[in-house]
Structures are given as C-alpha cells and as structure tokens.
N, C-alpha and C. Protein backbone atom coordinates (compact mmCIF):
# COMPACT_ATOMS: atom_id res chain seq x y z
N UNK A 1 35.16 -47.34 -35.64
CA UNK A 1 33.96 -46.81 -36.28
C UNK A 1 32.70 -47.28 -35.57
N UNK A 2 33.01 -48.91 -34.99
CA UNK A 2 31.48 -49.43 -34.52
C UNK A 2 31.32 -48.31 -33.45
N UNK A 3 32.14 -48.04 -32.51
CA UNK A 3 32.40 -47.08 -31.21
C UNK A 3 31.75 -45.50 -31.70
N UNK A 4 32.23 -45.22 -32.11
CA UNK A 4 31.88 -43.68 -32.90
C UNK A 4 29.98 -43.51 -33.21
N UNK A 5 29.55 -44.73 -34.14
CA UNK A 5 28.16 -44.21 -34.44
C UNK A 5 27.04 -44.37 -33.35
N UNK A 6 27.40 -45.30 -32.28
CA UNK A 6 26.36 -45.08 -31.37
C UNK A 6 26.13 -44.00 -30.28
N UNK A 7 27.12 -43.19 -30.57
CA UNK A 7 27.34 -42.07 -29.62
C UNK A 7 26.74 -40.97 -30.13
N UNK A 8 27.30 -40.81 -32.14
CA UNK A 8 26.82 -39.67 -33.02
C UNK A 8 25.01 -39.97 -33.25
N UNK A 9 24.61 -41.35 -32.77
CA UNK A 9 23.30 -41.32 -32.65
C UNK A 9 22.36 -41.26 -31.75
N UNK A 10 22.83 -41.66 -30.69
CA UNK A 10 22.30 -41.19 -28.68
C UNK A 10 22.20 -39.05 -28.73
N UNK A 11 23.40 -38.60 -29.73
CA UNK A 11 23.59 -37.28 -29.19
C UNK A 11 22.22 -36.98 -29.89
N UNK A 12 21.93 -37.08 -31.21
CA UNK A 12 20.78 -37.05 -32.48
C UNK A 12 19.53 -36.58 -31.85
N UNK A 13 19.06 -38.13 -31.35
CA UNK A 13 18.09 -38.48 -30.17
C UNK A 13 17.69 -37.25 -29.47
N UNK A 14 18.90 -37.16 -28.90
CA UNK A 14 18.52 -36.12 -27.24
C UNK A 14 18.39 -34.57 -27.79
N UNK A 15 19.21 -34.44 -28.79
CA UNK A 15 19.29 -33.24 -29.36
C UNK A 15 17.50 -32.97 -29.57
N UNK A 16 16.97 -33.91 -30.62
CA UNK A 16 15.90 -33.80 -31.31
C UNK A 16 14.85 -33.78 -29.96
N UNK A 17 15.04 -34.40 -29.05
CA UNK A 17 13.62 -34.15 -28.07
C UNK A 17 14.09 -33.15 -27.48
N UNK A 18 15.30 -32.13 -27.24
CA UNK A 18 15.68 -30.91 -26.77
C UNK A 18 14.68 -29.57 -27.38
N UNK A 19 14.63 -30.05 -28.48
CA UNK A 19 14.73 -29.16 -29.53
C UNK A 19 12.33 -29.36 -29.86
N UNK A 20 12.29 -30.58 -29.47
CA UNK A 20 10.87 -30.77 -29.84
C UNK A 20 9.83 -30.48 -28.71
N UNK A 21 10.51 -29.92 -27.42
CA UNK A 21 9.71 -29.85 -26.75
C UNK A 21 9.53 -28.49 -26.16
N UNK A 22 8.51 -27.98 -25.96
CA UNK A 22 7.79 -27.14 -26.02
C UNK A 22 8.48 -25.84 -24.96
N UNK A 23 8.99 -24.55 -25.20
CA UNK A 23 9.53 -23.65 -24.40
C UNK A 23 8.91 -22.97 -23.64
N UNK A 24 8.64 -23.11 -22.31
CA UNK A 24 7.68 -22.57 -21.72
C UNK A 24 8.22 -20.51 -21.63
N UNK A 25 8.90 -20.34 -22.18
CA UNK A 25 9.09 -18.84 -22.16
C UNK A 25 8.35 -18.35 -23.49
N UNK A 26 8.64 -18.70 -24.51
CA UNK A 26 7.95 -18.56 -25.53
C UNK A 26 6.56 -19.16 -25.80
N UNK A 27 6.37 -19.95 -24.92
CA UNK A 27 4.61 -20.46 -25.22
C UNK A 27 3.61 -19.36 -24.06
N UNK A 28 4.62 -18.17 -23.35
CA UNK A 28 3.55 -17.41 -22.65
C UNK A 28 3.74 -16.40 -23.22
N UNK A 29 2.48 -15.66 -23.94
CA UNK A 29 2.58 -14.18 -23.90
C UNK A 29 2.22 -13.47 -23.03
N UNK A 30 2.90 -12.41 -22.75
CA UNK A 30 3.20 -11.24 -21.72
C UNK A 30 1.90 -10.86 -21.74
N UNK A 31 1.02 -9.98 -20.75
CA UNK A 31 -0.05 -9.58 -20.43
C UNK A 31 0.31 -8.48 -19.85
N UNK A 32 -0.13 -7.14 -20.06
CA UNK A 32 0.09 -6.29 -19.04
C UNK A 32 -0.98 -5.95 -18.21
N UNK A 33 -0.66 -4.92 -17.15
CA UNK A 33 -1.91 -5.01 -16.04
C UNK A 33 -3.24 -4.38 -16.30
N UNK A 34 -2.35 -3.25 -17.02
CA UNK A 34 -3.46 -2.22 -17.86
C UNK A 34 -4.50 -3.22 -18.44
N UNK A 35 -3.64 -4.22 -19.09
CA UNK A 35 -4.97 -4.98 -19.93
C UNK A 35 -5.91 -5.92 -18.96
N UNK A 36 -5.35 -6.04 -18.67
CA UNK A 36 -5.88 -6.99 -17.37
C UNK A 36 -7.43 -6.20 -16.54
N UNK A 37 -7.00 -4.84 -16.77
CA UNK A 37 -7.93 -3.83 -15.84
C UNK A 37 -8.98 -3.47 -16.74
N UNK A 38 -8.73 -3.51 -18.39
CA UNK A 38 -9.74 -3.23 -19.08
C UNK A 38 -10.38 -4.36 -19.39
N UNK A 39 -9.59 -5.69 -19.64
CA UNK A 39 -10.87 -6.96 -20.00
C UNK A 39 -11.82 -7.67 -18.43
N UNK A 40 -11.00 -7.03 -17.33
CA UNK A 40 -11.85 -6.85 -16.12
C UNK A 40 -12.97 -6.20 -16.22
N UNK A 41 -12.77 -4.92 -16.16
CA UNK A 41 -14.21 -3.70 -16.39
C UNK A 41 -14.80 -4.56 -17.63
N UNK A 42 -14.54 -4.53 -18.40
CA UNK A 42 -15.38 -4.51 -19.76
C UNK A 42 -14.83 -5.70 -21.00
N UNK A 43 -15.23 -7.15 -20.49
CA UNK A 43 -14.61 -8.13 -20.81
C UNK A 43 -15.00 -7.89 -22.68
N UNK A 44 -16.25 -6.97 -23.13
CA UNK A 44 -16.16 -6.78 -24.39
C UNK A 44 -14.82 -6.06 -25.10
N UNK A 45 -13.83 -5.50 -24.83
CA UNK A 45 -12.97 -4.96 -24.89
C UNK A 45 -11.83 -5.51 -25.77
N UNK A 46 -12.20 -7.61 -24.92
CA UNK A 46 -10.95 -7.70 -24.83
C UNK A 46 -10.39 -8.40 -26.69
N UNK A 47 -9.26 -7.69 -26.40
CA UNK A 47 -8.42 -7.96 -27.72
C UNK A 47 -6.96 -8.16 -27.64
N UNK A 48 -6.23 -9.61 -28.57
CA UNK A 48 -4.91 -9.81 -28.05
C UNK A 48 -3.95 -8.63 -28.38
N UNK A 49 -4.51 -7.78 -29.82
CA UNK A 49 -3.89 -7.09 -30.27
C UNK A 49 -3.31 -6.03 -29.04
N UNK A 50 -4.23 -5.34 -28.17
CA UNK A 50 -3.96 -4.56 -26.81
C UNK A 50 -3.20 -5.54 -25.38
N UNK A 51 -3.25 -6.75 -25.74
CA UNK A 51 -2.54 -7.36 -24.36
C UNK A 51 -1.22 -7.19 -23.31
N UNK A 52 -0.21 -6.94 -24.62
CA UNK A 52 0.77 -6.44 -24.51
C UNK A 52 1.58 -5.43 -23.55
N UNK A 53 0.73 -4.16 -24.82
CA UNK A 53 0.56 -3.10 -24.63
C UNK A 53 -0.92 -2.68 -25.15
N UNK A 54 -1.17 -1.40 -24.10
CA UNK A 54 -2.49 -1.17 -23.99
C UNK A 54 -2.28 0.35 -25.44
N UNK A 55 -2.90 0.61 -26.77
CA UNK A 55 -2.90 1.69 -26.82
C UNK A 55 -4.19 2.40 -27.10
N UNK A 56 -4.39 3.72 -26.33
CA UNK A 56 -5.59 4.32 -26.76
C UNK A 56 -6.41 4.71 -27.56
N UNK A 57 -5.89 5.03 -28.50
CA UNK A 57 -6.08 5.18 -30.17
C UNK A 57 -6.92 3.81 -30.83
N UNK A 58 -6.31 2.71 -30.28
CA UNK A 58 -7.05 1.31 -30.93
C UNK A 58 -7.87 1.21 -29.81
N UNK A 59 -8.38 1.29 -28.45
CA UNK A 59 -9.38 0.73 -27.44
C UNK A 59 -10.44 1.49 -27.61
N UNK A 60 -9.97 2.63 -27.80
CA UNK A 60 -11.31 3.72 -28.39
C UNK A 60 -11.94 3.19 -29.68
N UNK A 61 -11.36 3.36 -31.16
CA UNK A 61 -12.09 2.28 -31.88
C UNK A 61 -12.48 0.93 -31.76
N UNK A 62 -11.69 0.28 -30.75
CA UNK A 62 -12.67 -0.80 -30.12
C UNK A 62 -13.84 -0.61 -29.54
N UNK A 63 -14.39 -0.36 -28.72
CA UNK A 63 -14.99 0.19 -27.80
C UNK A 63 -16.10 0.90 -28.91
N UNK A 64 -15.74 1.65 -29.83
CA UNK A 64 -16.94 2.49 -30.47
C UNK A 64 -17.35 1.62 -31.64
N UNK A 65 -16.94 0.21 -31.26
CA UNK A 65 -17.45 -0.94 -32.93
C UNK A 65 -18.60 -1.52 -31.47
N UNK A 66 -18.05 -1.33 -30.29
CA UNK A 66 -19.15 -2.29 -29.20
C UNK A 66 -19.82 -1.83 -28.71
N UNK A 67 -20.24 -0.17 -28.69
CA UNK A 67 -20.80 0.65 -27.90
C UNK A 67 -21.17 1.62 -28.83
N UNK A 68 -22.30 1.70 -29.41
CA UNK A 68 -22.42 2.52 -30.67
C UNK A 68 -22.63 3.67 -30.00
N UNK A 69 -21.93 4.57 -30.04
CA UNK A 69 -22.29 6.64 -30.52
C UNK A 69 -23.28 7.17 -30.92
N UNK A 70 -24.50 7.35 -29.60
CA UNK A 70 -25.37 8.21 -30.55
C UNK A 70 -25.12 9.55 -30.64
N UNK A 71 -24.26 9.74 -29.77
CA UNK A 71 -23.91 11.69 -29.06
C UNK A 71 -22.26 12.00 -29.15
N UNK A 72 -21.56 13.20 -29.71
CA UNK A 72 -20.28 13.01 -29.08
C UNK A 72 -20.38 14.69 -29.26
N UNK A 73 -19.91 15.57 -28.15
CA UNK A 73 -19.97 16.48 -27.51
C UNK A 73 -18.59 17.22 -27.25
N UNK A 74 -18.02 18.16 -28.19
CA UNK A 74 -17.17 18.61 -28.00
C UNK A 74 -17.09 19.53 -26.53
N UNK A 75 -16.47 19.36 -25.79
CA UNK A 75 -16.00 19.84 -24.62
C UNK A 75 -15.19 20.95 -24.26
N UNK A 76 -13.63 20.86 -24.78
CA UNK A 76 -12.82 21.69 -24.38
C UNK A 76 -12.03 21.51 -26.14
N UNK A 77 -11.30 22.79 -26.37
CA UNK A 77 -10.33 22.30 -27.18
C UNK A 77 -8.87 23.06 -26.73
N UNK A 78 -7.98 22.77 -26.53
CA UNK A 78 -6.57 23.59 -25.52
C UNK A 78 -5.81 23.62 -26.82
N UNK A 79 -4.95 24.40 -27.48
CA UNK A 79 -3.83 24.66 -28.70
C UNK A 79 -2.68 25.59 -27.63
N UNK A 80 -2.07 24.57 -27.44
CA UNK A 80 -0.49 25.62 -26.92
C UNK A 80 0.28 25.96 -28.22
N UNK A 81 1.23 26.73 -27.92
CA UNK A 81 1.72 27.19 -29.51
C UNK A 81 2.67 28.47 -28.78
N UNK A 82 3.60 28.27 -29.66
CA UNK A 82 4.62 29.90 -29.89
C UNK A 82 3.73 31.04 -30.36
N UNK A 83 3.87 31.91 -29.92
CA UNK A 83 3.02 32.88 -31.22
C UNK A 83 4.79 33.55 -31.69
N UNK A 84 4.14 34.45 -32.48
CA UNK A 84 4.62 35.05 -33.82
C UNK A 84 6.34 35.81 -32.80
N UNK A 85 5.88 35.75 -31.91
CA UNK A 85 7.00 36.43 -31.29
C UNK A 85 7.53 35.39 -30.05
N UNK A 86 7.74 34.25 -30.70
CA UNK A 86 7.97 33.34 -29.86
C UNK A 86 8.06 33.22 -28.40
N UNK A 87 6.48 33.51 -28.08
CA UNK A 87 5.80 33.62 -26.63
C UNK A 87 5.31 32.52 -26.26
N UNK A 88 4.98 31.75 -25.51
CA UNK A 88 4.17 30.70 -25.04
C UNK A 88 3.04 30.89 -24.43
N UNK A 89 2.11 30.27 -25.48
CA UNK A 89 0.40 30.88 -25.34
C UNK A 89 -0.21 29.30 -24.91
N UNK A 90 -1.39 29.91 -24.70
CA UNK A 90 -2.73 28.57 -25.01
C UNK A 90 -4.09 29.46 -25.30
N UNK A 91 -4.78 28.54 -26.11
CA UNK A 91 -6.04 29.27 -26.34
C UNK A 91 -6.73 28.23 -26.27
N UNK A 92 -7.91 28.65 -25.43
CA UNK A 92 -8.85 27.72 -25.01
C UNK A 92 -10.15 27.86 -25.34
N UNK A 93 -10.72 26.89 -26.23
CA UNK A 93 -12.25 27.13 -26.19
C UNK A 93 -12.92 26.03 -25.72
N UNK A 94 -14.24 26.52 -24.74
CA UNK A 94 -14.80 25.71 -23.82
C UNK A 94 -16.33 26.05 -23.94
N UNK A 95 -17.03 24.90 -24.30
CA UNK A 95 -18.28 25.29 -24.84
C UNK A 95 -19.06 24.61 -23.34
N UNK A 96 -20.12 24.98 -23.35
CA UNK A 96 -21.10 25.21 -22.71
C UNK A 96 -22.78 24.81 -23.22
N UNK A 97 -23.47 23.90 -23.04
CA UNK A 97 -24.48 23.57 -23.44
C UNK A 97 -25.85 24.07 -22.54
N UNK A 98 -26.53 24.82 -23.37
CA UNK A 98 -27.35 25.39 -22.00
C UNK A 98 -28.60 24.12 -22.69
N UNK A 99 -29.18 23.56 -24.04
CA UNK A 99 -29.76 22.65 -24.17
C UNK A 99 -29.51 22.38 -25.50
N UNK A 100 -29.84 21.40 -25.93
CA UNK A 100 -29.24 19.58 -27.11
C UNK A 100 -29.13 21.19 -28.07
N UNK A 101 -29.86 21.87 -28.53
CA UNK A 101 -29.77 22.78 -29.66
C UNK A 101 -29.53 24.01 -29.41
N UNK A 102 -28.85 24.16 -28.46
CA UNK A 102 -28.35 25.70 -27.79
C UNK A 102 -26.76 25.14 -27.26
N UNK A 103 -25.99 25.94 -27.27
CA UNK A 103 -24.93 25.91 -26.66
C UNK A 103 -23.77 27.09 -27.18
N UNK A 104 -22.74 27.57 -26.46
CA UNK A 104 -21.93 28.80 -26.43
C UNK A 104 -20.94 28.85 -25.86
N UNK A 105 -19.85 28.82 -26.80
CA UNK A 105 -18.28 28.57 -26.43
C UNK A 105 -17.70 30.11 -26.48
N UNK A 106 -17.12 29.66 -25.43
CA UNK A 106 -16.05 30.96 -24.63
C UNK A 106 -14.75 30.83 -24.57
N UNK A 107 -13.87 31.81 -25.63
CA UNK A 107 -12.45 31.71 -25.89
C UNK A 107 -11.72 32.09 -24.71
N UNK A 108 -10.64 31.46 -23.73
CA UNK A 108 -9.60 32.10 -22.91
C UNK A 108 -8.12 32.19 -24.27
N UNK A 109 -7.22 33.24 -23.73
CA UNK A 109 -6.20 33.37 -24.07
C UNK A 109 -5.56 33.36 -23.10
N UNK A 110 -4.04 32.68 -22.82
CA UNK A 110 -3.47 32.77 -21.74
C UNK A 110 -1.85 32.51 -22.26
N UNK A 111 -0.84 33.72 -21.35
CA UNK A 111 0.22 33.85 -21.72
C UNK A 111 0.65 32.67 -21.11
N UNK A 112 1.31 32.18 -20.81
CA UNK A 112 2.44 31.33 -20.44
C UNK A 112 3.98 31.90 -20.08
N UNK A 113 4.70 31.75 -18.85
CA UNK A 113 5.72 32.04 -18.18
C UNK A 113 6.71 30.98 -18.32
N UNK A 114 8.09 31.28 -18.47
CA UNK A 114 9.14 30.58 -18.35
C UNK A 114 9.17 29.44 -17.48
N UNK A 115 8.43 29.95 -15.98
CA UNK A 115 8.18 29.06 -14.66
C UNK A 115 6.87 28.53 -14.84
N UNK A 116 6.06 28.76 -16.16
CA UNK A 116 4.74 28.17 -15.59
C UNK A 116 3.53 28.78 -15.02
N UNK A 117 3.70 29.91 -15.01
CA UNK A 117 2.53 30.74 -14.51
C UNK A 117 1.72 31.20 -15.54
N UNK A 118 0.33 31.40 -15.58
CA UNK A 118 -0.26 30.85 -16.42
C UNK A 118 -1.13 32.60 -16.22
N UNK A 119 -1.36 33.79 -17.33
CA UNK A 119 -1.62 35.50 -17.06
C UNK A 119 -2.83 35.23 -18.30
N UNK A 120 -4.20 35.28 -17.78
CA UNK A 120 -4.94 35.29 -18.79
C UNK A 120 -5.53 37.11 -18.98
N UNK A 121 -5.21 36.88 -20.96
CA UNK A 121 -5.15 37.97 -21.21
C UNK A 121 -6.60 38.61 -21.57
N UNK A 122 -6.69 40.18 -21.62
CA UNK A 122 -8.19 40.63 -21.89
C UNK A 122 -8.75 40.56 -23.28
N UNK A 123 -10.05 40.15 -23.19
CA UNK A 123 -10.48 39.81 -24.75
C UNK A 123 -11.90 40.76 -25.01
N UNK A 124 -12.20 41.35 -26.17
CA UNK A 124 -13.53 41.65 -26.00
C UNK A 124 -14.61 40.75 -26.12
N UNK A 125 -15.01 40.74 -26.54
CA UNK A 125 -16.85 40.18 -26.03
C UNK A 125 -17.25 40.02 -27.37
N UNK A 126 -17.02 40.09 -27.95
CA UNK A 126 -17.06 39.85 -29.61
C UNK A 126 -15.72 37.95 -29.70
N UNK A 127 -14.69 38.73 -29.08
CA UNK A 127 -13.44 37.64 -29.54
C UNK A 127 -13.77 36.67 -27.98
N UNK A 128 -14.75 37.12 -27.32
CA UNK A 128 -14.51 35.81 -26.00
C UNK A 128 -15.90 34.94 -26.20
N UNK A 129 -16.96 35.70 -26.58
CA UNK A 129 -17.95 34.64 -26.59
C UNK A 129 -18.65 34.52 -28.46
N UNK A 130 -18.39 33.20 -28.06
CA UNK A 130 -18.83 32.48 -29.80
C UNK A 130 -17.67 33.00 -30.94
N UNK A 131 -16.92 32.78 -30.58
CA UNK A 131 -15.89 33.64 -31.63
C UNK A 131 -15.97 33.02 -33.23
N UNK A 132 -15.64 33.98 -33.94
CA UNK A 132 -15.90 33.54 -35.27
C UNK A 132 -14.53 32.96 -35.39
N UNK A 133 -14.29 31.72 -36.82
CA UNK A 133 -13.14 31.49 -37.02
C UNK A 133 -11.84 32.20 -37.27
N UNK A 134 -12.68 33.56 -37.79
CA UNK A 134 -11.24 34.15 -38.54
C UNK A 134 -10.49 34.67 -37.36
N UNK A 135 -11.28 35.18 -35.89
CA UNK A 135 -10.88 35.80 -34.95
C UNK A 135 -9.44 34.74 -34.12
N UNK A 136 -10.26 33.49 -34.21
CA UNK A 136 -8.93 32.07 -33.86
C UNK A 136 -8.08 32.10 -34.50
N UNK A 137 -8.32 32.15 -36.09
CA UNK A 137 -7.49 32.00 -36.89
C UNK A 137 -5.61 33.16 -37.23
N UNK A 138 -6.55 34.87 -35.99
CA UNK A 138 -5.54 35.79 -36.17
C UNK A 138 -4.86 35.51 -34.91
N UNK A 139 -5.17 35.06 -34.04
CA UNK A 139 -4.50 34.73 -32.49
C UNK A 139 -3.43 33.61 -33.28
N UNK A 140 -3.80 32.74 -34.02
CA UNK A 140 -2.93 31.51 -34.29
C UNK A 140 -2.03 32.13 -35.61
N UNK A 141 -2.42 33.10 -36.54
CA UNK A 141 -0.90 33.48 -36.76
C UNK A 141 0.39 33.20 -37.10
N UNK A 142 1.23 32.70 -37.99
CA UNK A 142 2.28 32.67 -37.92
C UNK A 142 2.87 31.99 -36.68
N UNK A 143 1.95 31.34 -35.92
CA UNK A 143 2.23 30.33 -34.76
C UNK A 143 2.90 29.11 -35.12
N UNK A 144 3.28 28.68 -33.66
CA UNK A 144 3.94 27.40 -33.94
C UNK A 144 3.40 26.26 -33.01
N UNK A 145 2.71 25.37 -33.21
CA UNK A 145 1.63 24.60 -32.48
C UNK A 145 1.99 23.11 -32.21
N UNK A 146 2.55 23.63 -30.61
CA UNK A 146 3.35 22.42 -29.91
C UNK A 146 2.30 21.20 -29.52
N UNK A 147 1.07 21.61 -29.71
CA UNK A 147 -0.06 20.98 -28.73
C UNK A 147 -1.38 21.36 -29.09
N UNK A 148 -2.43 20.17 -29.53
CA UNK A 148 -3.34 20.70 -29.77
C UNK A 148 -4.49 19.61 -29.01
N UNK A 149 -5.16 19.61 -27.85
CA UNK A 149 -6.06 18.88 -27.52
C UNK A 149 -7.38 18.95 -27.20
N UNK A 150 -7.95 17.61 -27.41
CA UNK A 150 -9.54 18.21 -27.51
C UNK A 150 -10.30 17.05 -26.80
N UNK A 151 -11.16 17.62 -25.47
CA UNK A 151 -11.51 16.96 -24.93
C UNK A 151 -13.31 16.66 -25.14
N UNK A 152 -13.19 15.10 -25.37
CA UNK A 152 -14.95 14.75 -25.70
C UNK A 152 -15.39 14.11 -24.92
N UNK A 153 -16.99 14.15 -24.70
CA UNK A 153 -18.02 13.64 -23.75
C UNK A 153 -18.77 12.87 -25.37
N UNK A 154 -19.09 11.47 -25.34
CA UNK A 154 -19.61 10.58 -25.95
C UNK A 154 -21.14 9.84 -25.08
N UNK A 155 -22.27 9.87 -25.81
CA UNK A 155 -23.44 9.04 -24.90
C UNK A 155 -23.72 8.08 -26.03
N UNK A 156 -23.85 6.79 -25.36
CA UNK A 156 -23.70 5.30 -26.40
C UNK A 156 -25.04 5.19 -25.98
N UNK A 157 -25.16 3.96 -26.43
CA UNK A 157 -26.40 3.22 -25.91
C UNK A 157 -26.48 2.51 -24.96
N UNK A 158 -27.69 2.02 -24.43
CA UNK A 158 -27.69 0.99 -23.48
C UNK A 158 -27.13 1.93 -22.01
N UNK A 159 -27.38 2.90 -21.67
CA UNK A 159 -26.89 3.86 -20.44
C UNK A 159 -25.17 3.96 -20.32
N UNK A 160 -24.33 3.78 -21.61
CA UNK A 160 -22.74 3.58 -21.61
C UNK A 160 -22.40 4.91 -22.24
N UNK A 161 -21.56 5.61 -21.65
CA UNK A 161 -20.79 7.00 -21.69
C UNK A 161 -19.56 6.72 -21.65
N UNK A 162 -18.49 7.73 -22.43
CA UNK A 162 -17.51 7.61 -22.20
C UNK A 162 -16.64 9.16 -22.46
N UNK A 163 -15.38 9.04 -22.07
CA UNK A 163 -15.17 10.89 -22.18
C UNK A 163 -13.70 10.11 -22.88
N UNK A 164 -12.97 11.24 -23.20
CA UNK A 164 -11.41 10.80 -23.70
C UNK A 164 -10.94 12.09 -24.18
N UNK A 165 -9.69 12.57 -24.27
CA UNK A 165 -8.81 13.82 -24.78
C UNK A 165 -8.19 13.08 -26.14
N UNK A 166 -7.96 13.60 -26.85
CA UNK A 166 -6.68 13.62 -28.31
C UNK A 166 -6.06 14.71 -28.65
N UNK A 167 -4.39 14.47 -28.82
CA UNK A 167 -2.98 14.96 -29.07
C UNK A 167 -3.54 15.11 -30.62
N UNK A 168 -3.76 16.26 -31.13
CA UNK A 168 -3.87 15.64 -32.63
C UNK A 168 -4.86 14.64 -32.90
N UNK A 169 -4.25 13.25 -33.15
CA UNK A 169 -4.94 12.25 -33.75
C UNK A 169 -5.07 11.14 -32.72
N UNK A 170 -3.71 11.45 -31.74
CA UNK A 170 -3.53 10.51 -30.81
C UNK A 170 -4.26 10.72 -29.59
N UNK A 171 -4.96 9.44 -29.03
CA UNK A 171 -5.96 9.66 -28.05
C UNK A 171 -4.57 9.19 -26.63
N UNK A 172 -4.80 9.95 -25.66
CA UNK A 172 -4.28 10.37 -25.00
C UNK A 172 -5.01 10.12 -23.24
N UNK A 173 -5.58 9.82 -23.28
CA UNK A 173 -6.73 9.70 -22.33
C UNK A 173 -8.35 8.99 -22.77
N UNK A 174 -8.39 8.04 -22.06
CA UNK A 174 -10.01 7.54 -22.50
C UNK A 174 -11.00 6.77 -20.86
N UNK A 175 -11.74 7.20 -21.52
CA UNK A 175 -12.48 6.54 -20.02
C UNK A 175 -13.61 5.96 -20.24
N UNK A 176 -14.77 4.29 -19.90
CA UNK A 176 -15.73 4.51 -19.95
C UNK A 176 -15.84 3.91 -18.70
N UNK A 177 -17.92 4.26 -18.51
CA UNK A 177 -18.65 4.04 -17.88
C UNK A 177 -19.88 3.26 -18.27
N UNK A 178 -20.12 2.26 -17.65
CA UNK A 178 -21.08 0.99 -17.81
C UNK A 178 -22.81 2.03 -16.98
N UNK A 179 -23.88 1.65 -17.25
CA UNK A 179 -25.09 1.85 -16.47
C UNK A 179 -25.12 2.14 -15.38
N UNK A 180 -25.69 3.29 -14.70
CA UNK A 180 -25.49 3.51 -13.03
C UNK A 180 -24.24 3.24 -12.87
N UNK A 181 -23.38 3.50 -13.34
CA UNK A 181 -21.45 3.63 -13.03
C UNK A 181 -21.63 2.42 -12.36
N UNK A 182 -21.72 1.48 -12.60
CA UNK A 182 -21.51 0.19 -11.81
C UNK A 182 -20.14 -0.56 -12.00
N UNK A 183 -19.48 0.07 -13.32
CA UNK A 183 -17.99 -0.38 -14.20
C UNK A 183 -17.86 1.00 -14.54
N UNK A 184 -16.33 1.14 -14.33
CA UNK A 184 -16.04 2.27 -14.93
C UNK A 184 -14.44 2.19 -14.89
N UNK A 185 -13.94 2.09 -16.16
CA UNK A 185 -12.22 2.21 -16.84
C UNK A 185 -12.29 3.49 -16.89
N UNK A 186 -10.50 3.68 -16.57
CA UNK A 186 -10.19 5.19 -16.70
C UNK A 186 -8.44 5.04 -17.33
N UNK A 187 -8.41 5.29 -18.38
CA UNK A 187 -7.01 5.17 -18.84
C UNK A 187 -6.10 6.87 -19.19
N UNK A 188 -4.47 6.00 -18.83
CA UNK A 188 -4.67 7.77 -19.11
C UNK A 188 -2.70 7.66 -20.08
N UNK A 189 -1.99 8.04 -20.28
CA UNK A 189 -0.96 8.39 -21.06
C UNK A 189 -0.33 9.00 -19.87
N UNK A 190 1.22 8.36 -19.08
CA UNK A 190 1.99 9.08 -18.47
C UNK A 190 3.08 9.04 -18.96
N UNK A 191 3.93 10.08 -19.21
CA UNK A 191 5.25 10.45 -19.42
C UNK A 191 6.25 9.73 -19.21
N UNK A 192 6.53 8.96 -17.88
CA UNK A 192 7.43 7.68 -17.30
C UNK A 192 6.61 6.64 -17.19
N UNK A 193 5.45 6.10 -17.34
CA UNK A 193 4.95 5.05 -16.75
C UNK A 193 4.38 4.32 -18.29
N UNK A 194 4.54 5.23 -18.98
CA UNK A 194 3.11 4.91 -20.25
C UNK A 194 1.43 4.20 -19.67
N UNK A 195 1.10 3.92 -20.19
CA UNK A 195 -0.74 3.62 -20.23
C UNK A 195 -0.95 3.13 -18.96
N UNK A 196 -1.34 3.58 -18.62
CA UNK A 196 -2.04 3.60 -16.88
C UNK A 196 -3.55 3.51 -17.04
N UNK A 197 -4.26 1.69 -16.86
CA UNK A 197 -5.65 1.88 -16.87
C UNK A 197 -6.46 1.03 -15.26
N UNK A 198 -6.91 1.72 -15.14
CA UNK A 198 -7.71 1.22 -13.53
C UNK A 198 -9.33 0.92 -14.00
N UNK A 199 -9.60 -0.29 -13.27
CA UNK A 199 -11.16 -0.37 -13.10
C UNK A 199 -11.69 -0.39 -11.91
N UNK A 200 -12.96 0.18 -11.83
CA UNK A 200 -13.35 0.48 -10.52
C UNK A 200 -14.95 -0.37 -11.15
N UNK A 201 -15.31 -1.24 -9.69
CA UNK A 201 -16.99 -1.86 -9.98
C UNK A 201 -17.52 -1.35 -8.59
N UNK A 202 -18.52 -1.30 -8.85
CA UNK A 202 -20.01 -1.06 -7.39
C UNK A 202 -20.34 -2.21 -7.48
C-alpha cells in the first residue's frame, strides 16, 4: 500500500498541471483575411462578431451605426423569375437621376435562353419609361421569383460613400469609400470562395 499511494499521487500532480495549463489552440481565435482587409481599410469597422467570418448583412449595419446616411439612391432593381409559362425572364428597372428632385426609371424586359443568351423584348413607351406599378405588377404575374436584387448608391457624411446589392434581405455585395477614395473596401459574395473583401489605400 505504502508503494501504491505515491505513484496514485505523482500521477494527480501531473495530471492537474496537464490539465491547468493553458491550450494554445483554443486560446487563438481564427481571423479571416476578409476581416483582416476590412479592420485594415476602416479600423472603425472592426468587430469580433465578423472576425471569423465576414457577413454582409451585419458590416453594412455596422458601418451605417459609424457612417450616418444622409442619401441612399436606388440604382438598379433586377427580379429574375419564371413567368406564367415557365420562361426565364428578368425585369429590370434602372433609374436615372437627371437632378436631387428629378429622376426617371426605365423598365428592360429580357427573355432568358437555356444557354444564357439574354433577347430583350419590345415595350411601349408608356410600359418602358416611368412605369406605373400595376404595369410591373402584370409582367410579374403568376411568376415565380428566383431572384430579386437591388442595387444602392448611399452618401454619408464626412465625404464617405458607399454602394452594395441585396438578395431579398441578404446583402450580397457592399463596398465603401473613405474621402478623396484614399480607403476603399470592396466586398463581394462568391459561390465557391464565400466573402471576398479587398482594401485598396492611396
């Protein structure tokens, strides 16, 4: 027995400082590069919650708690969709600002091909420029709406702009720009790669 407990107490010991000292795999969290590229450009940005993983949806509401919105400027809006005869369409409206209280959006319709070729169809002049809702509303139809995106131009304060697309709800693309583009992030959503963000400085 004397033999036995000094052994069951040496193992105790070693066990317990095994066990008390600090794991260097678990004491690092992962960083990705993306993040790395946005608390570069724009060290206001930075948040652990995005370190990880970068997502667009939260850097954009970041970004618009640090960069207040005086302007946001609808741009483009793209809706792919089946129509009623399960065709593959897009309808595009793309506005045009001739000044701050003037501006005039112009509907494309465009068929879509098996391969991708893209047959824009004839519209009158009533349904292509300024179209009323109900005129969108008969193109969309009994549709089936694979895709709906909408691309914005934002002017902050302090000379800071920023542009970004959204899937729906999901932002999909975001970009800003610092004063005289001196900083400028550009993030974007790829298919195999996920969140791809670059900074570029002057």
């Amino acid at each position: 027995m004397n033999q036995i407990i000094p052994f069951v107490f040496l193992w105790s010991v070693g066990a317990q400082a095994q066990l008390s000292s600090p794991s260097p795999v678990a004491s690092t969290t992962p960083v990705s590069i993306s993040y790395e590229n946005v608390v570069k450009c724009f060290p206001e940005l930075k948040d652990d919650s995005l370190a990880f993983k970068v997502n667009l949806t939260k850097l954009k509401e970041i970004a618009d708690e640090k960069f207040v919105t005086v302007r946001s400027q609808l741009r483009q809006r793209k809706i792919s969709y089946l129509d009623a005869d399960k065709e593959s369409m897009n309808l595009i409206l793309k506005t045009q600002e001739s000044s701050p209280k003037k501006q005039k959006t112009e509907l494309v319709l465009q068929k879509v091909s098996d391969d991708g070729v893209l047959t824009d169809l004839a519209l009158t002049k009533n349904q292509r420029i300024n179209p009323k809702q109900e005129i969108i509303n008969n193109f969309l139809l009994n549709a089936t709406i694979k895709s709906d995106v909408y691309s914005y131009h934002d002017t902050k304060l302090n000379g800071v702009s920023s542009t970004y697309k959204r899937n729906f709800r999901e932002v999909i693309e975001y970009s800003l720009e610092g004063p005289s583009r001196k900083r400028s992030l550009s993030c974007s959503s790829e298919p195999q790669l996920g969140i791809i963000c670059t900074c570029t400085k002057k």
